[in-house]
Protein backbone atom coordinates (compact mmCIF):
# COMPACT_ATOMS: atom_id res chain seq x y z
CA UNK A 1 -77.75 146.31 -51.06
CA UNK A 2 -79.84 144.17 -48.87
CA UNK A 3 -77.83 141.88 -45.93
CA UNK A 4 -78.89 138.65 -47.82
CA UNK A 5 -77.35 140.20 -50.74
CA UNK A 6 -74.21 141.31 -49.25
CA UNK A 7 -73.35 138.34 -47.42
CA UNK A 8 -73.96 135.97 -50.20
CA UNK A 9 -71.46 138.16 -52.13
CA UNK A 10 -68.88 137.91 -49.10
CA UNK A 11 -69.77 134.40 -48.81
CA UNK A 12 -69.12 134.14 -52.56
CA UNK A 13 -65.53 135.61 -52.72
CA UNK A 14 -63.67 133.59 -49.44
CA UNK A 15 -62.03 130.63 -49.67
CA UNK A 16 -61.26 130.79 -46.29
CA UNK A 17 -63.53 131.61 -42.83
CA UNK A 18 -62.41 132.59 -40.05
CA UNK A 19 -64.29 132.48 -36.40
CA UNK A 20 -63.56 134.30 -33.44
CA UNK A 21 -64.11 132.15 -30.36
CA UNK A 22 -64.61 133.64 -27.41
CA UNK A 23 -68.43 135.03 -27.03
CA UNK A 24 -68.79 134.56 -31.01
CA UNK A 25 -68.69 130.50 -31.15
CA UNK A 26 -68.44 129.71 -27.02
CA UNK A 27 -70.83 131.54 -23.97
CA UNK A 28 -67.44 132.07 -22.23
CA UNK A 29 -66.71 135.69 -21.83
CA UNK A 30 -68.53 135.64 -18.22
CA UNK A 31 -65.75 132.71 -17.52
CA UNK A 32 -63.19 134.44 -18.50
CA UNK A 33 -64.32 137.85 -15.99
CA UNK A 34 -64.93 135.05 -13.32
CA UNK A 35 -61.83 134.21 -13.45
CA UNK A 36 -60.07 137.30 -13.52
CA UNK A 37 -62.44 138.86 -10.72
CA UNK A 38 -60.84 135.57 -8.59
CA UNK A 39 -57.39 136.96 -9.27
CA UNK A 40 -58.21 140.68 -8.12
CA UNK A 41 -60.05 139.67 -5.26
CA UNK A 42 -57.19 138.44 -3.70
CA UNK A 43 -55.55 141.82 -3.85
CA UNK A 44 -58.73 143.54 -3.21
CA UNK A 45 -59.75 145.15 -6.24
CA UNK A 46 -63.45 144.21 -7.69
CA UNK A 47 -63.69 144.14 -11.33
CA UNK A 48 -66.92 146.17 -12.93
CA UNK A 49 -69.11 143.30 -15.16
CA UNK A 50 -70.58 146.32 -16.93
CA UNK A 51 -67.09 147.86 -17.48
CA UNK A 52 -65.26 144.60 -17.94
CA UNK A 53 -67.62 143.91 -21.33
CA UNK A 54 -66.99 147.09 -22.71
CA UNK A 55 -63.27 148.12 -21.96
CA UNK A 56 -62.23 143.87 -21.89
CA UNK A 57 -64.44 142.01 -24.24
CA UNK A 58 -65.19 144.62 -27.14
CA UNK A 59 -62.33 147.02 -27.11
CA UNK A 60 -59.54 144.73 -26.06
CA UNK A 61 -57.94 146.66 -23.29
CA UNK A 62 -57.58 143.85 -20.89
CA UNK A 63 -55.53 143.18 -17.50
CA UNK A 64 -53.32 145.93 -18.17
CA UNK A 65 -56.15 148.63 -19.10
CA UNK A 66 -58.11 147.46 -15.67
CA UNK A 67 -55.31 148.28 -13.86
CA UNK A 68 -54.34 151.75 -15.29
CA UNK A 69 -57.91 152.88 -15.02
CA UNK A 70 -57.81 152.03 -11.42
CA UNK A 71 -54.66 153.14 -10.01
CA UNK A 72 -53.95 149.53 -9.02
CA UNK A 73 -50.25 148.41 -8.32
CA UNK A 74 -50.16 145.34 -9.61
CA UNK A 75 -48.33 143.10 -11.99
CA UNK A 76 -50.60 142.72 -15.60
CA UNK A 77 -48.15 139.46 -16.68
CA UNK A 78 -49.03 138.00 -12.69
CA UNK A 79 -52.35 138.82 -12.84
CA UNK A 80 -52.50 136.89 -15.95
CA UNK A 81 -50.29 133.94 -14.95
CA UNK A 82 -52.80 133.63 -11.77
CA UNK A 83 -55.66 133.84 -14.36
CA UNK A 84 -55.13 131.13 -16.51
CA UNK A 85 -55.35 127.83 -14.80
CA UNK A 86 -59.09 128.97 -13.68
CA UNK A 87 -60.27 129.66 -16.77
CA UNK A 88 -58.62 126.16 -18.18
CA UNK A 89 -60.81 124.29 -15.40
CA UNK A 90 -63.56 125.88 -16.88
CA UNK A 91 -62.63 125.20 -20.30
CA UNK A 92 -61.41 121.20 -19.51
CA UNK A 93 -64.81 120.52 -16.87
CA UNK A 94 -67.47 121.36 -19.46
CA UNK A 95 -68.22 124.25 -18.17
CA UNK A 96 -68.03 126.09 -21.42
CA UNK A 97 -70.59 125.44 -23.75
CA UNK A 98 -71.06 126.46 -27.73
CA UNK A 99 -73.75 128.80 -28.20
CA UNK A 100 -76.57 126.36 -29.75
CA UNK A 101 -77.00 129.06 -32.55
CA UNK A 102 -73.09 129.23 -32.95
CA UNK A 103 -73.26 125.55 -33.23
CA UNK A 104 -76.19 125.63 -36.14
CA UNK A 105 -74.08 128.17 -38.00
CA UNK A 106 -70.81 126.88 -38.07
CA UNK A 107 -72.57 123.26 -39.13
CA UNK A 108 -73.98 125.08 -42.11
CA UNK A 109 -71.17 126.92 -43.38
CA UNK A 110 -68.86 123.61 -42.98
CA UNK A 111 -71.35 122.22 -45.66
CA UNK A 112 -69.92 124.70 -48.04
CA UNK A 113 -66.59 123.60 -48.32
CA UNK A 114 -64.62 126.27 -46.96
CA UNK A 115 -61.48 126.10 -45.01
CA UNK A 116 -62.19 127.01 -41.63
CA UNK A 117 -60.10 128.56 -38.82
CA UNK A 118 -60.52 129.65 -35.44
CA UNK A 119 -58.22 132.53 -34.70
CA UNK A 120 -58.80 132.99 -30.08
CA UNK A 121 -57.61 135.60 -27.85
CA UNK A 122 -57.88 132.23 -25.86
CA UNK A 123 -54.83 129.76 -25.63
CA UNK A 124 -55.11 127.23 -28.25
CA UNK A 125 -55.44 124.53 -25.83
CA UNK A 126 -58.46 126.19 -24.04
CA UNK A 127 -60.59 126.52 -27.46
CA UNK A 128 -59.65 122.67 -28.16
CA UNK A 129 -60.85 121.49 -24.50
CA UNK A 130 -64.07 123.37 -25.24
CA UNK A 131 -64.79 122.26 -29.04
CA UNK A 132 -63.59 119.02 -28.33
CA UNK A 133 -66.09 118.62 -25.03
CA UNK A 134 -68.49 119.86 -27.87
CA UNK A 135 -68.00 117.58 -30.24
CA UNK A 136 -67.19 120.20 -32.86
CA UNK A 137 -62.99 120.40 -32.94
CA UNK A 138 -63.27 118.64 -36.17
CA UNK A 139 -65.20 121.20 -37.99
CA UNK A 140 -61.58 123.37 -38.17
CA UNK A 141 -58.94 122.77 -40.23
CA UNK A 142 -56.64 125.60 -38.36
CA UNK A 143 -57.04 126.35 -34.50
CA UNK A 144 -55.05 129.24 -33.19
CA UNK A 145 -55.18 130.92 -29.70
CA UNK A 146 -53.27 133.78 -27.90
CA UNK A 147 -50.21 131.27 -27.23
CA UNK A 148 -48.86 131.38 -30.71
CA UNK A 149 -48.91 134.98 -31.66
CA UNK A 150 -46.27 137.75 -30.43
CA UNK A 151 -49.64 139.95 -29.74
CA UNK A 152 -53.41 139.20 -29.22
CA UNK A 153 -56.21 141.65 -30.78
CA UNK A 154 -56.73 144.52 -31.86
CA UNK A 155 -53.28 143.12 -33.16
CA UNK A 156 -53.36 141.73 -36.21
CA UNK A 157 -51.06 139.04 -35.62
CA UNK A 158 -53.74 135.75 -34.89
CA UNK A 159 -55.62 136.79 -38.59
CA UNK A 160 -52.06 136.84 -40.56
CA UNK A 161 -51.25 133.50 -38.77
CA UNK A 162 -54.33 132.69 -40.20
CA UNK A 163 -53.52 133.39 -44.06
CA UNK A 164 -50.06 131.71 -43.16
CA UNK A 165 -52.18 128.67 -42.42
CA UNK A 166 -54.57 128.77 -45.19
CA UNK A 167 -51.79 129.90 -47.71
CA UNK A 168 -54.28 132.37 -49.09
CA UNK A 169 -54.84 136.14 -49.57
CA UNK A 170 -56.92 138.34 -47.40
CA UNK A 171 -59.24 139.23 -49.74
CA UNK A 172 -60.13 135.26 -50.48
CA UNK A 173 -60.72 134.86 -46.82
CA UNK A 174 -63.77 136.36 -44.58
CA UNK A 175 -63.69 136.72 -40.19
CA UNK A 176 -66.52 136.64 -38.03
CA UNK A 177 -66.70 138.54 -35.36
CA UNK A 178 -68.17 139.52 -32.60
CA UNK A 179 -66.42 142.63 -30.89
CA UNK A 180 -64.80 145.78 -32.00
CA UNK A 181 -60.92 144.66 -31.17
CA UNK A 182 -61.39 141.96 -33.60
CA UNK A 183 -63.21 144.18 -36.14
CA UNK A 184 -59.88 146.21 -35.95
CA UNK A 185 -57.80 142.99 -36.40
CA UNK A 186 -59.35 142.11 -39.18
CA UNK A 187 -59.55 145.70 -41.04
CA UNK A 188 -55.33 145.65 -40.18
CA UNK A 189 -55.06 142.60 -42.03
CA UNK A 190 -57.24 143.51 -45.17
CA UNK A 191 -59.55 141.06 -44.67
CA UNK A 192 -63.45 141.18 -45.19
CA UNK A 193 -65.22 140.85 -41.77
CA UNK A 194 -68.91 140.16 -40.65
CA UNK A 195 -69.68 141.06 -37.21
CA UNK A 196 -72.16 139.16 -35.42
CA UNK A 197 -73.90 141.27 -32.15
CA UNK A 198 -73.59 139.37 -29.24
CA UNK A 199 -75.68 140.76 -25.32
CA UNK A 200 -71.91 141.98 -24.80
CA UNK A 201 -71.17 143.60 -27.71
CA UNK A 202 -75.03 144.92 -28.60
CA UNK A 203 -73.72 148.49 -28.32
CA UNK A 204 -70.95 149.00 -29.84
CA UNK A 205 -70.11 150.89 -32.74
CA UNK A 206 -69.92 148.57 -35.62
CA UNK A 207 -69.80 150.71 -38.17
CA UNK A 208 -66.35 149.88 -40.40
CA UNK A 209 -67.41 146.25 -40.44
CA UNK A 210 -68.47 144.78 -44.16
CA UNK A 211 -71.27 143.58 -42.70
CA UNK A 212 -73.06 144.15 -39.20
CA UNK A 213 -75.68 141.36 -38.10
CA UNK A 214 -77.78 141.56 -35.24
CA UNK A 215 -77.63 138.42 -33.60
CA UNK A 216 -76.71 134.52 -34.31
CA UNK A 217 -80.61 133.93 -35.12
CA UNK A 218 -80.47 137.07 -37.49
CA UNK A 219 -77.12 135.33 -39.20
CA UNK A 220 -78.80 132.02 -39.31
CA UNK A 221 -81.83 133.42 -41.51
CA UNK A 222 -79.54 135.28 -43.24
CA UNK A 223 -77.22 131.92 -44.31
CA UNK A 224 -80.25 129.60 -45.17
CA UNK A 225 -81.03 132.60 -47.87
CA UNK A 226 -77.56 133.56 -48.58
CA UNK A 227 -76.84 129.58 -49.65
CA UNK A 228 -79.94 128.58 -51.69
CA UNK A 229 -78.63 129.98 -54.33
C-alpha cells in the first residue's frame, strides 16, 4: 500500500490526533540541550549535541542516562530542578518558535474536525507559553505536558491521559511523532502512530511505526492527497 493510501486509511479510522511537541510541532529540542548543557557546566561536565539527540531526544534516556554513561555524581531530580526555569525563559520570551511546516499541518488537519491533543515530555505550561506566543493554543482541545503524568515517555502514561481526555479508544485515536521513545509510547498504549523524521531523529530506526514519513514537507504532500478525497 502506497503512503497516500495508508495514511488516508489512518486518517480515516481516528477520532482523535494526537501531537508530540517537542521537535515534532516546536524547533525546541536545541533549547532544551541549551539548557541542560547550562546546568552541567556548572559542575563541569559538557554534554555531547551529537549524543544528546540520540540517547535524549529519540530514545528518551534523559538526565539520568547522561549521568550513568558518564560516571558523573550528580543528582538527576537537581539537575532537573536547575533545568527548568531556563528552558521556561525560552519558552515565555519567544524564543521558541513552531516549525512553519508544523504550523501548515496542524492548520490542515484542524479543518477535519478531529479532536486534537498535545501529549509533551514538556511541562504543560511550557507548550502553552510557546503555542500561545504562536498564536496556535487554540487549535487543541487537550494540552498535556510531563507535569501531569506519574512518568514521561517511553512511558505510556501522557497517551492514556490522552484517551482519558478524549473519552475514546486507542484504536479511534492516531499520535504523531517524531522520535523513537514516543513511537514506544504509543505502541504501549495500542494506539496507531505516524512518525514524522525530523534532522534529529533522521536516523533512527522507525521501523514498528504504522507509518514512517520523511519529513514535515513529505507529510504535507502526503495530507493535501490523503484529504481530497
Amino acid at each position: 500500500m502506497d503512503k497516500i493510501s495508508q495514511l488516508r486509511q489512518l486518517l480515516r479510522r481516528a477520532r482523535g490526533l494526537i501531537f508530540d511537541f517537542d521537535g515534532l510541532l516546536a524547533d525546541s529540542e536545541r533549547y532544551h540541550f541549551l539548557s541542560y548543557n547550562e546546568v552541567f557546566a556548572r559542575y563541569g561536565h559538557v554534554i555531547d549535541e551529537t549524543e544528546y539527540y540520540r540517547y535524549w531526544t529519540s530514545l528518551g534516556l534523559g538526565v539520568t542516562g547522561e549521568i550513568e554513561r558518564h560516571g558523573l555524581d550528580l543528582d538527576p531530580s537537581a539537575i532537573r530542578n536547575e533545568k527548568m526555569p531556563i528552558f521556561t525563559r525560552y519558552c515565555e520570551d519567544g524564543s521558541i518558535p513552531i516549525r512553519d511546516e508544523a504550523r501548515e499541518m496542524l492548520e490542515t488537519l484542524s479543518k477535519t474536525g478531529k479532536t486534537m491533543a498535545i501529549a509533551s515530555g514538556s511541562p504543560s505550561t511550557d507548550v502553552r507559553a510557546v503555542l500561545r506566543n504562536a498564536g496556535v493554543e487554540n487549535l487543541f482541545d487537550v494540552i498535556l505536558g510531563s507535569d501531569l503524568v506519574p512518568k514521561i515517555k517511553p512511558a505510556p502514561d501522557l497517551f492514556l491521559r490522552t484517551l482519558e481526555a478524549f473519552g475514546l479508544p486507542a484504536d479511534e485515536c492516531l499520535v504523531l511523532e517524531d522520535a523513537e521513545k514516543g513511537m514506544f509510547a504509543a505502541i504501549t498504549a495500542g494506539i496507531p502512530v505516524i512518525i514524522i523524521r525530523t534532522p534529529e531523529t533522521k536516523s533512527a530506526d522507525f521501523g514498528r511505526a504504522d507509518l514512517t514519513v520523511e519529513s514535515h514537507t513529505e507529510m504535507i504532500e502526503l495530507l493535501k492527497n490523503a484529504l481530497t478525497i
